[in-house]
Protein backbone atom coordinates (compact mmCIF):
# COMPACT_ATOMS: atom_id res chain seq x y z
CA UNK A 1 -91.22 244.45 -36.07
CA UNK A 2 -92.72 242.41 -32.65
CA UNK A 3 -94.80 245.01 -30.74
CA UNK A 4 -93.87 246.17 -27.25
CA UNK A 5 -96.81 244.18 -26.12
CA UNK A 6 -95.52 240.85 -26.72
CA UNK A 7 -92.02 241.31 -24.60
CA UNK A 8 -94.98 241.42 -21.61
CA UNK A 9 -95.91 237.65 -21.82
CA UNK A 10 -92.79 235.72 -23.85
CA UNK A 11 -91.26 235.57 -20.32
CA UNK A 12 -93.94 232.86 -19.50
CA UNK A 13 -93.38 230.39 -22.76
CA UNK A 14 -90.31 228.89 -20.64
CA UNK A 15 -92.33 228.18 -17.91
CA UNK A 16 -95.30 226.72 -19.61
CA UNK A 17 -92.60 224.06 -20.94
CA UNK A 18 -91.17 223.46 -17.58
CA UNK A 19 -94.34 222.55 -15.63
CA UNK A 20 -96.51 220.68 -18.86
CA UNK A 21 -98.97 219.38 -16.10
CA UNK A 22 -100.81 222.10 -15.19
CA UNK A 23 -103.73 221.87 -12.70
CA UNK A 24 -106.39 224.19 -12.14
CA UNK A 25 -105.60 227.75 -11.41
CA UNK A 26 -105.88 228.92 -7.22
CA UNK A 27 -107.70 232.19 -8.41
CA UNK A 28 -110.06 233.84 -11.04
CA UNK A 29 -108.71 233.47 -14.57
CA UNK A 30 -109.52 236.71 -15.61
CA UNK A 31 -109.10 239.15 -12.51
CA UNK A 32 -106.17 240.94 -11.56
CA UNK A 33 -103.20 240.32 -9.25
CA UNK A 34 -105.22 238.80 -5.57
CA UNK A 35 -104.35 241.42 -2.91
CA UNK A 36 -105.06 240.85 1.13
CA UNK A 37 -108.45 241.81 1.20
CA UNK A 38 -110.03 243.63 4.12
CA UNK A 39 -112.11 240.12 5.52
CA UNK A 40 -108.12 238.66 5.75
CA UNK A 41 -107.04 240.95 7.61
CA UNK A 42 -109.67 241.30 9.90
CA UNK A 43 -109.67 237.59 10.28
CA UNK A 44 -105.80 237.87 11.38
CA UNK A 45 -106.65 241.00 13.55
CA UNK A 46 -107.02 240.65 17.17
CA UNK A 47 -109.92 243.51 17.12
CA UNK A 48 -110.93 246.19 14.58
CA UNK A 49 -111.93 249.86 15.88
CA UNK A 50 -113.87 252.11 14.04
CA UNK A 51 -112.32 255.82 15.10
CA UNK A 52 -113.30 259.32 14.80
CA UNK A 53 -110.39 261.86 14.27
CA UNK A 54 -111.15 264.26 17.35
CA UNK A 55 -108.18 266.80 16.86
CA UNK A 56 -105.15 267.57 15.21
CA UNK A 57 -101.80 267.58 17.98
CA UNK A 58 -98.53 268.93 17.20
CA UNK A 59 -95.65 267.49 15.82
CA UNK A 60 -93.68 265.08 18.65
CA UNK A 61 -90.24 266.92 17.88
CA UNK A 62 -92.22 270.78 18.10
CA UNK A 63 -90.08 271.51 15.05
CA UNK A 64 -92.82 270.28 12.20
CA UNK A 65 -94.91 273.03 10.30
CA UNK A 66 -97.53 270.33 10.17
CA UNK A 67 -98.99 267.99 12.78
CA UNK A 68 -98.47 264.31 11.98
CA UNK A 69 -100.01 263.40 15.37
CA UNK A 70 -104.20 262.91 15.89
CA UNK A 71 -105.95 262.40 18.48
CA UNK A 72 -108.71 259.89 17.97
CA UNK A 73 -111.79 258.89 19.69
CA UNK A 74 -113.16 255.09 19.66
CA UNK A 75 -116.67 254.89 18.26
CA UNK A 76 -116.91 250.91 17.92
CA UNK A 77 -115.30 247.73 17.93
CA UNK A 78 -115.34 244.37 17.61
CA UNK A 79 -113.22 241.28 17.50
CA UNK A 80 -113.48 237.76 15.38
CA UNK A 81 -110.76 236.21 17.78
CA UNK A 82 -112.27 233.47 20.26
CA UNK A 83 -110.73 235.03 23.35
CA UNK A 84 -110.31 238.91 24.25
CA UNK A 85 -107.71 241.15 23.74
CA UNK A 86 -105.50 240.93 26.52
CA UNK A 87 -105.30 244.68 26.71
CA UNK A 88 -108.03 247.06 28.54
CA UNK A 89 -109.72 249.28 25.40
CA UNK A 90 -108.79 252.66 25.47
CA UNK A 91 -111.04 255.58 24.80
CA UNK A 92 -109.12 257.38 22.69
CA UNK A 93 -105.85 256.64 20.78
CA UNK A 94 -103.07 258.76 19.50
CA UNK A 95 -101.77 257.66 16.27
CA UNK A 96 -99.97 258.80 13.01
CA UNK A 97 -101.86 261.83 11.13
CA UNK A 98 -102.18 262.18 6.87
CA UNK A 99 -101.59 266.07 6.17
CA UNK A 100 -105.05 266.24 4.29
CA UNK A 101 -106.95 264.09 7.32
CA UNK A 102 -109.77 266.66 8.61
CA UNK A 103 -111.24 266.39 12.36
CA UNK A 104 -114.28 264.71 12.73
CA UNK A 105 -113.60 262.00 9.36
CA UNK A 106 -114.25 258.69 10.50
CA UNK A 107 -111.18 255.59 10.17
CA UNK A 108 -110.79 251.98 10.56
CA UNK A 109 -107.92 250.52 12.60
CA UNK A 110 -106.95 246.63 12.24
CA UNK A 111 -104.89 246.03 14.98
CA UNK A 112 -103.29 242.95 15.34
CA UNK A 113 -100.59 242.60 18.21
CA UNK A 114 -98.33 240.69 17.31
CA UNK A 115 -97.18 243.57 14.60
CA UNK A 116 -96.90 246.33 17.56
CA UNK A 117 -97.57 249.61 17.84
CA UNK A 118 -95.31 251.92 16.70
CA UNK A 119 -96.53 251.45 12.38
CA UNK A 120 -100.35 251.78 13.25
CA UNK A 121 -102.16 253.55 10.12
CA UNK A 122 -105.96 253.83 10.40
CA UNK A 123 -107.71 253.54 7.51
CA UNK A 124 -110.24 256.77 6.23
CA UNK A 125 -113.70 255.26 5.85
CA UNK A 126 -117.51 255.96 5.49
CA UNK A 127 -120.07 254.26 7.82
CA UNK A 128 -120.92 252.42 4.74
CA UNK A 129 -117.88 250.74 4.62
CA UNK A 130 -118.14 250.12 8.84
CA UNK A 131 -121.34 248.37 8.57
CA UNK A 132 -120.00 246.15 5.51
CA UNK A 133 -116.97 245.62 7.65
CA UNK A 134 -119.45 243.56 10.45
CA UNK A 135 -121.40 242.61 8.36
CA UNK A 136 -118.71 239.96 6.23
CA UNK A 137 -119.34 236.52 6.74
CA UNK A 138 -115.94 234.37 8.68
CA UNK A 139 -113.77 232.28 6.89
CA UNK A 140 -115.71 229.53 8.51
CA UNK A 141 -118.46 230.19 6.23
CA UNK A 142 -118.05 228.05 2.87
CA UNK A 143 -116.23 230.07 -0.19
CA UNK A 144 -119.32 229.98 -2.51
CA UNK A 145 -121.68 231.47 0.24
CA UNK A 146 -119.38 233.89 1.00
CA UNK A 147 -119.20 235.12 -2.26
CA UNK A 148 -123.03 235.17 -2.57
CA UNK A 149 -122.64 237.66 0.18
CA UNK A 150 -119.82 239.67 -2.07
CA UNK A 151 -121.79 239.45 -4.98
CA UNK A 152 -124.15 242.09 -3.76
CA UNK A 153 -121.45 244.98 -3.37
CA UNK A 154 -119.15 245.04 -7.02
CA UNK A 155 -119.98 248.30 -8.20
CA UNK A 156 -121.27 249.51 -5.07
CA UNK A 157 -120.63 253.23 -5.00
CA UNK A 158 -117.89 253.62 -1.89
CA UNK A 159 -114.85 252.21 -4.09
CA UNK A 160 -113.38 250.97 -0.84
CA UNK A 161 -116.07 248.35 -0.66
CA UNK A 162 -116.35 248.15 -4.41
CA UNK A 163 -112.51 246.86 -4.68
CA UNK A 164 -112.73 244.98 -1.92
CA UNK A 165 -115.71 242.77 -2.82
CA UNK A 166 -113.81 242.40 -6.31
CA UNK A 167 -110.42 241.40 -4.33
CA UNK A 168 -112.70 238.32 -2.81
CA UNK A 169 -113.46 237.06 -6.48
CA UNK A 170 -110.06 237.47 -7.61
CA UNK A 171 -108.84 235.13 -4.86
CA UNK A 172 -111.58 232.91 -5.07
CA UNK A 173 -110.91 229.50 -6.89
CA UNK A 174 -112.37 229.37 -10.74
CA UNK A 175 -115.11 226.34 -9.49
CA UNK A 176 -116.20 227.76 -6.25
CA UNK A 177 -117.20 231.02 -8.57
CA UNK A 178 -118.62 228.29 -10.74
CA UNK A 179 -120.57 227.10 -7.59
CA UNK A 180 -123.07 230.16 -7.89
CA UNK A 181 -123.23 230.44 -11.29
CA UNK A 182 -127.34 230.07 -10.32
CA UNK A 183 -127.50 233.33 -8.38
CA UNK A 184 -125.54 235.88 -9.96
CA UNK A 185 -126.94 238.94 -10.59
CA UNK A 186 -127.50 238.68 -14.16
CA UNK A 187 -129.36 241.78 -15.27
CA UNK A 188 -126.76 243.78 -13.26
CA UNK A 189 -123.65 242.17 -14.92
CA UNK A 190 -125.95 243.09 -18.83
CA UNK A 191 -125.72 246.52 -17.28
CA UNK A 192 -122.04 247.02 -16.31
CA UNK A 193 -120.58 245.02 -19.36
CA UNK A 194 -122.88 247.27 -21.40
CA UNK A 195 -121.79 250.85 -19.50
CA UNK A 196 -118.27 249.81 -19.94
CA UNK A 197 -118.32 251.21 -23.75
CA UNK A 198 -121.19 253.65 -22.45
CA UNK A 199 -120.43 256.02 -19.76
CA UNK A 200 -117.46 254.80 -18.54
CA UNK A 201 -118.59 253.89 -15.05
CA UNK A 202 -117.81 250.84 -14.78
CA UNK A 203 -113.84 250.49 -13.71
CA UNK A 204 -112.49 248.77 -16.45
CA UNK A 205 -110.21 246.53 -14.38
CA UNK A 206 -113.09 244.78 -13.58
CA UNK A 207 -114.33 243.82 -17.30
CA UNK A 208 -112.78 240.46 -17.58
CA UNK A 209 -114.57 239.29 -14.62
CA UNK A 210 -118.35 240.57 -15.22
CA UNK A 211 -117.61 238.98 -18.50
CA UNK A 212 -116.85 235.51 -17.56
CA UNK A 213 -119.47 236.20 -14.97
CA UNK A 214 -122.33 236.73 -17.61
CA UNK A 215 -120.79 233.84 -19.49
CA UNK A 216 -121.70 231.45 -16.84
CA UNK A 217 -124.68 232.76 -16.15
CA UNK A 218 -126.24 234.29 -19.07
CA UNK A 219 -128.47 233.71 -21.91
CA UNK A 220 -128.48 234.11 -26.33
CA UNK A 221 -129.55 237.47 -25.37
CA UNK A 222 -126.05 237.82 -23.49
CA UNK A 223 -124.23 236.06 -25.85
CA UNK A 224 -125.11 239.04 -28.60
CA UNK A 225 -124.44 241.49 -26.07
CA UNK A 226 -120.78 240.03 -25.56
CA UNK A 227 -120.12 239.50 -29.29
CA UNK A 228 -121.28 243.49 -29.72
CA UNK A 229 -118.73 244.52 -27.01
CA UNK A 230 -116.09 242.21 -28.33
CA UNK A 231 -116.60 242.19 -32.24
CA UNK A 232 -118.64 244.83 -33.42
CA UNK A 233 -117.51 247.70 -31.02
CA UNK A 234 -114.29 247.58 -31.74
CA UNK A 235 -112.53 250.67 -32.92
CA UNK A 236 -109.61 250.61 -35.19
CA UNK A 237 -107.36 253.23 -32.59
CA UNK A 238 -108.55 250.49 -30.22
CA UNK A 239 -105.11 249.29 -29.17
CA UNK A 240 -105.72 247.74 -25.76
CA UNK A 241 -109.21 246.87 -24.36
CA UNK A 242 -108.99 245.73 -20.97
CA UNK A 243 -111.00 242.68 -19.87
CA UNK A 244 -111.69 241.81 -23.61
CA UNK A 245 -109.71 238.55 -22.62
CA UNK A 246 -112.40 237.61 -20.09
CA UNK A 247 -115.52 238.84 -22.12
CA UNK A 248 -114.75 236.63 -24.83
CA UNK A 249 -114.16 233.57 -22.48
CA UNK A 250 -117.63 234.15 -21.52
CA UNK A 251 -118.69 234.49 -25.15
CA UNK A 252 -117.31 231.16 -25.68
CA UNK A 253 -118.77 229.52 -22.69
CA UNK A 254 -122.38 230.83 -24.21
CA UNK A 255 -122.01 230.48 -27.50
CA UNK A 256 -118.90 227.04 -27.90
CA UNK A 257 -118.08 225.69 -31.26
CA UNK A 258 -120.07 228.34 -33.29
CA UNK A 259 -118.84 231.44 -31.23
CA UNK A 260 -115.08 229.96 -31.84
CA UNK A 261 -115.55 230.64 -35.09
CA UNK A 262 -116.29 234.17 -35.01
CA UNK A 263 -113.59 234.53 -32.66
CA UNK A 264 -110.99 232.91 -35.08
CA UNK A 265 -112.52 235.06 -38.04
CA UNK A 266 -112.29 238.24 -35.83
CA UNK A 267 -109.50 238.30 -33.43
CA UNK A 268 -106.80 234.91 -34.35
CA UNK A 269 -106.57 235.54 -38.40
CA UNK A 270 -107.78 239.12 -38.75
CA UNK A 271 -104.43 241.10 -39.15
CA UNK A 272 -105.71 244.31 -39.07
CA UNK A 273 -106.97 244.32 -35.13
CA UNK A 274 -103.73 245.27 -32.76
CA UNK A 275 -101.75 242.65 -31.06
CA UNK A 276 -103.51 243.00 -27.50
CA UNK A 277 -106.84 241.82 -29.23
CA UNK A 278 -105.26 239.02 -30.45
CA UNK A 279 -103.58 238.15 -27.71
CA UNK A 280 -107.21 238.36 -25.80
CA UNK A 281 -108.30 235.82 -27.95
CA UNK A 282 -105.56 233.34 -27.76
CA UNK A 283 -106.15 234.14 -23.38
CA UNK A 284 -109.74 232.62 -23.94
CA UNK A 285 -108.69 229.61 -26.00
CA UNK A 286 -106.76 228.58 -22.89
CA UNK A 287 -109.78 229.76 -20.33
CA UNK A 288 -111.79 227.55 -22.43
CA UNK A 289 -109.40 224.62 -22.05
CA UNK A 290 -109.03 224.61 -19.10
CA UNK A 291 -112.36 225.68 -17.63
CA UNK A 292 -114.76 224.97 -20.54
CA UNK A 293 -116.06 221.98 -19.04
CA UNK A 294 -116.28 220.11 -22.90
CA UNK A 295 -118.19 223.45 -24.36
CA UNK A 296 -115.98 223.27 -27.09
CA UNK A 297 -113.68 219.71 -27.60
CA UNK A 298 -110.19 219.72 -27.30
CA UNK A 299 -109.02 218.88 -30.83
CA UNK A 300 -111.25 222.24 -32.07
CA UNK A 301 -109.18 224.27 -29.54
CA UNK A 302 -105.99 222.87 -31.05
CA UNK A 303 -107.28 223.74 -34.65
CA UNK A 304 -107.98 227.22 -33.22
CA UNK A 305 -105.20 227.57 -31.37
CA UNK A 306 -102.85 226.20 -34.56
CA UNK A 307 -104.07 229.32 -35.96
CA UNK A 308 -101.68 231.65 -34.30
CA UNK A 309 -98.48 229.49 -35.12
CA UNK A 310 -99.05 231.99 -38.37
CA UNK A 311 -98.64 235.19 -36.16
CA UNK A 312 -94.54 235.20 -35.35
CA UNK A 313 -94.85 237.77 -32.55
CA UNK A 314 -97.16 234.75 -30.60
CA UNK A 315 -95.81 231.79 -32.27
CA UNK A 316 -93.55 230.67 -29.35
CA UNK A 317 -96.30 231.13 -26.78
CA UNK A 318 -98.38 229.29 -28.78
CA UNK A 319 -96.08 226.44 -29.07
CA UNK A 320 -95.82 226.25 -25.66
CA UNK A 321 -99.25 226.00 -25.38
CA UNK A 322 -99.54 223.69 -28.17
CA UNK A 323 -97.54 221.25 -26.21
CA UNK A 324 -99.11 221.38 -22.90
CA UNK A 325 -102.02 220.55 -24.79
CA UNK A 326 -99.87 217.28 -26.53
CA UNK A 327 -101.24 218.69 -29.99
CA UNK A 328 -98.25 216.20 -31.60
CA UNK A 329 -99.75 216.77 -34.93
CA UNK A 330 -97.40 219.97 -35.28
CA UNK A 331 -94.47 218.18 -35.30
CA UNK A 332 -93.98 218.59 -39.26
CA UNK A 333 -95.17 221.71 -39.42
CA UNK A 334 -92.73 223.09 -36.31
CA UNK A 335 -89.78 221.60 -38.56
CA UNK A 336 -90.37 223.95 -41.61
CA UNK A 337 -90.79 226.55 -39.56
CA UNK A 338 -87.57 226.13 -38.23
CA UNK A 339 -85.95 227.58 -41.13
CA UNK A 340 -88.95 229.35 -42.77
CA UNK A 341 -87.65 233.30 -42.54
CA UNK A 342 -90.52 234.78 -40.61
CA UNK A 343 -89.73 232.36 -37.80
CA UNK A 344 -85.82 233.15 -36.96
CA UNK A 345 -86.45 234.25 -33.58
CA UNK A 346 -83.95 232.60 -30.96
CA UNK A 347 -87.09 231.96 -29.26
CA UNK A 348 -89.24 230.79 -31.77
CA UNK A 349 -86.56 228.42 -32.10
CA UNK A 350 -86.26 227.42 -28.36
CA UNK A 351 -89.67 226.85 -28.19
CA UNK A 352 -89.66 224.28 -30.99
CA UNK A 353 -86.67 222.87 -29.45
CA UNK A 354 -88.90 222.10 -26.43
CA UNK A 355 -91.39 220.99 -27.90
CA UNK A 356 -89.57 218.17 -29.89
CA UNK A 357 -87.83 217.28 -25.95
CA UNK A 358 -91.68 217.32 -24.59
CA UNK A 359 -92.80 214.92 -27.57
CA UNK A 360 -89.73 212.27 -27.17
CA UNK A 361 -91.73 211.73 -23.40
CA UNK A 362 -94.63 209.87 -22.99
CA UNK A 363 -96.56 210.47 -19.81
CA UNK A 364 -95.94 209.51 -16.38
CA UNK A 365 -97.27 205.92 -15.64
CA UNK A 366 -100.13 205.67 -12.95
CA UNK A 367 -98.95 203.73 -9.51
CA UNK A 368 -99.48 200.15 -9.85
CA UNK A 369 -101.64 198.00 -7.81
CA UNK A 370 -99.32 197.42 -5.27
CA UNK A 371 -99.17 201.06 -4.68
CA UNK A 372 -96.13 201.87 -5.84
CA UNK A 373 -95.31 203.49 -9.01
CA UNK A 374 -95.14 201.30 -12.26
CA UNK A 375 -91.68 201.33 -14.05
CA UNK A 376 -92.10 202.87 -17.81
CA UNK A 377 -89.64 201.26 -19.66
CA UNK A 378 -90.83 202.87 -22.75
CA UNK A 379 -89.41 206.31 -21.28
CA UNK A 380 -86.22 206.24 -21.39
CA UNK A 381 -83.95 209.33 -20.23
CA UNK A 382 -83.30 212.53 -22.77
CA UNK A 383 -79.38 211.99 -23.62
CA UNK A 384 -77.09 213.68 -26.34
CA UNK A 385 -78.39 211.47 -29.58
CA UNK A 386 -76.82 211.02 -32.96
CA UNK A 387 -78.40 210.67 -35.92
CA UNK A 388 -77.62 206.79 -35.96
CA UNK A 389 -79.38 206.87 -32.97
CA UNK A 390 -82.50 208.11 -34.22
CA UNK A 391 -82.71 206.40 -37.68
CA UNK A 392 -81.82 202.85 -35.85
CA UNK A 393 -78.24 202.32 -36.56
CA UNK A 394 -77.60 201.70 -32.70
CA UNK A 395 -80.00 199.37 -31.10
CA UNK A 396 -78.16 197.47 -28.33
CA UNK A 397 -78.91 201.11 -26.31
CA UNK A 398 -82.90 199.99 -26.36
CA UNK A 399 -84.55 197.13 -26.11
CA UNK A 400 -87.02 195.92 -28.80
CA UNK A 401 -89.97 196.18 -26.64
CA UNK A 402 -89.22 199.83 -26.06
CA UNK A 403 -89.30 200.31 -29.93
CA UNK A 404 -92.58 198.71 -30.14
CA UNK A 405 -94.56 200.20 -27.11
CA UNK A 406 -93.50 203.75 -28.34
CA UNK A 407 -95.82 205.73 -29.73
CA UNK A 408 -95.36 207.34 -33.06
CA UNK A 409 -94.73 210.71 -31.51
CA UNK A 410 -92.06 209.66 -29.17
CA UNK A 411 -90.43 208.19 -32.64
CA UNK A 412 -90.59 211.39 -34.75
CA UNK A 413 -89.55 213.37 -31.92
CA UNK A 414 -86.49 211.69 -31.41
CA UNK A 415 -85.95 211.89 -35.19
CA UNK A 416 -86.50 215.36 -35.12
CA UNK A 417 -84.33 216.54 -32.26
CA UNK A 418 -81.65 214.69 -33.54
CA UNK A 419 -81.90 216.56 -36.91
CA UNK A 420 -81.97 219.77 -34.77
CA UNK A 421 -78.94 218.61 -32.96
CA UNK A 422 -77.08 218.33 -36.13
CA UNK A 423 -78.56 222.09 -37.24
CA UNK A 424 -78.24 223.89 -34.42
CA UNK A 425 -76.24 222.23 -31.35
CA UNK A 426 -76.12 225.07 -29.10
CA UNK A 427 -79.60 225.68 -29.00
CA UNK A 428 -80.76 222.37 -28.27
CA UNK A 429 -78.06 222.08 -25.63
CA UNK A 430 -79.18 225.58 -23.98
CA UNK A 431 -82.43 224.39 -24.22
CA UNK A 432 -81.49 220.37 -22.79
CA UNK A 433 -79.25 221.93 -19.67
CA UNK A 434 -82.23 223.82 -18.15
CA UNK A 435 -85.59 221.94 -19.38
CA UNK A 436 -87.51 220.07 -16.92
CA UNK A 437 -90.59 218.20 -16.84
CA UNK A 438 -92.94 216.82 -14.31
């Protein structure tokens, strides 16, 4: 039976077949959803007030048991807009009350104007997180310096800043992290990945990207620590690990070819780790295809990644990735599978549907000289085939020099989904009426 886990991330394999050219990803690889971090809204406020709560009023109505209006005092302020506030700054202001706010706690309001008045929430906050609040650089400061300035507050020990200085790195672009790969704080990022299995202090949210952090940064030294966090640590009632994903991408940034192989002997063929470890793995063979900057070559991430085709309750993601990555050698082996038991999966089956309609196209032809795209005769449009088709039997549809400019992939594929055709029409039609490719 397919674990639960793997109904979480089939929902992307039709997407990774619809967009094949995929650039580099906006945000860190290995961080969790970006949220509107505190320095974006600031930058969008028109001025930020630090308040004191100076007492609790009644209800508006007079009917509540408990006040939900407070009176509160303005303590400081300050702005990142050009020109004032229009408005004259109150002393005090009288806004919306929390049941469990006590006089005299300190708050943060963003205001910006444009949203009004009547939804103002202030914020409860220590003076800790008021002086980081000043203290963050302007978006007119370059990404990579800004996070230098981040750098210096994950883990600090207000969460609110904490989270907040993580929210910056999830947002950030993978190569502008890349960018200060010479200053991060090393020893510190030994200490949290190592605390992690320790103590628990560390929130484990955070794991994936202190471990692609030491990656980039780190040493042999940090390479062993990594492979002892992701190899020999592991417990067999160990069923999901977060941030393993990003630990090992860092492993293999350290450690390239030779680490891959104790990642394929521990987490891509072992069947006696749980699916989310595996799955982890097969996350950092794509980190390290798309980031790994030639750490490990291309062809020994296919062989890698080939490895999973074996494990049904991936085999459709990974033939999704398989394409994207033009690994055409599969073609055979994607055929057998087709009716191989273990594999009759409707989408197992789309997936090497796809792939056979990804291999009959050959890339998109760079603009000519002239500056306007080149026509690629040798593409010609996916259509409903026959088998005559395929084998040769109708030739007046192509020209000769089509035949002969077409690589041997484009061939087989067309040989292939034709075969499929004949097997299964209403799978490869499903799978013709909404494919796409850019």
């Amino acid at each position: 039976m397919i674990p639960d886990a793997r109904s979480v991330v089939s929902s992307a394999v039709a997407v990774l077949f619809v967009v094949m050219n995929v650039g580099q990803s906006f945000a860190c690889p290995f961080c969790t959803a970006p949220s509107l971090t505190l320095s974006e809204q600031i930058e969008k406020a028109d001025v930020v007030f630090l308040l004191k709560l100076e007492a609790r009023l009644s209800s508006e109505t007079g009917k509540s048991e408990r006040p939900r209006i407070g009176r509160f005092r303005i303590q400081d302020g300050f702005t990142r807009q050009t020109s004032k506030p229009g408005s004259e700054t109150p002393s005090e202001l009288r806004l919306l009350l929390a049941p469990d706010w006590q006089v005299g706690d300190l708050f943060v309001l963003i205001r910006r104007e444009s949203s009004g008045r009547d939804v103002e929430i202030p914020l409860p906050v220590s003076r800790a997180v008021w002086r980081y609040l000043k203290s963050i650089p302007p978006e007119t400061v370059a990404t990579p310096d800004r996070l230098r300035f981040f750098v210096r507050y994950l883990e600090h020990p207000d969460t609110t800043i904490a989270n907040d200085a993580y929210g910056e790195f999830a947002n950030a672009p993978y190569e502008h992290i890349v960018a200060i790969r010479d200053t991060l704080p090393r020893a510190r990022l030994r200490q949290w990945v190592f605390d992690s299995r320790i103590d628990r202090s560390v929130i484990e949210t955070r794991l994936g990207l202190y471990g692609m952090l030491l990656g980039l940064c780190g040493n042999q030294a940090d390479a062993a620590l990594l492979k002892w966090v992701i190899v020999d640590d592991w417990k067999s009632n160990d069923d999901f690990r977060l941030g393993i994903d990003g630990m090992i991408g860092g492993y293999l940034l350290l450690t390239g070819e030779h680490g891959l192989e104790i990642i394929e002997r521990t987490k891509l063929t072992n069947r006696d780790i749980s699916f989310a470890e595996t799955y982890a793995g097969m996350q950092a063979l794509r980190f390290a295809w798309t980031y790994g900057d030639g750490v490990i070559k291309p062809e020994r991430l296919r062989e890698a990644m080939r490895l999973l085709l074996e494990r049904p309750e991936l085999t459709d993601l990974v033939i999704a990735d398989l394409a994207r990555w033009k690994d055409w050698e599969i073609q055979p082996r994607l055929m057998q599978m087709y009716d191989e038991e273990a594999y009759q999966v409707p989408a197992i089956k789309r997936a090497i549907v796809r792939f056979m309609l990804v291999s009959c196209r050959q890339d998109k032809p760079k603009p000519a000289s002239n500056g306007q795209p080149a026509r690629d005769s040798s593409t010609p449009p996916l259509r409903q085939e026959t088998a005559a088709d395929a084998s040769g039997d109708n030739q007046d549809s192509e020209s000769e020099d089509v035949k002969k400019s077409e690589p041997a992939h484009v061939t087989q594929g067309r040989v292939y989904l034709s075969i499929l055709r004949e097997r299964d029409p209403r799978t490869v039609s499903d799978c013709e009426r909404f494919f796409f490719l850019k």
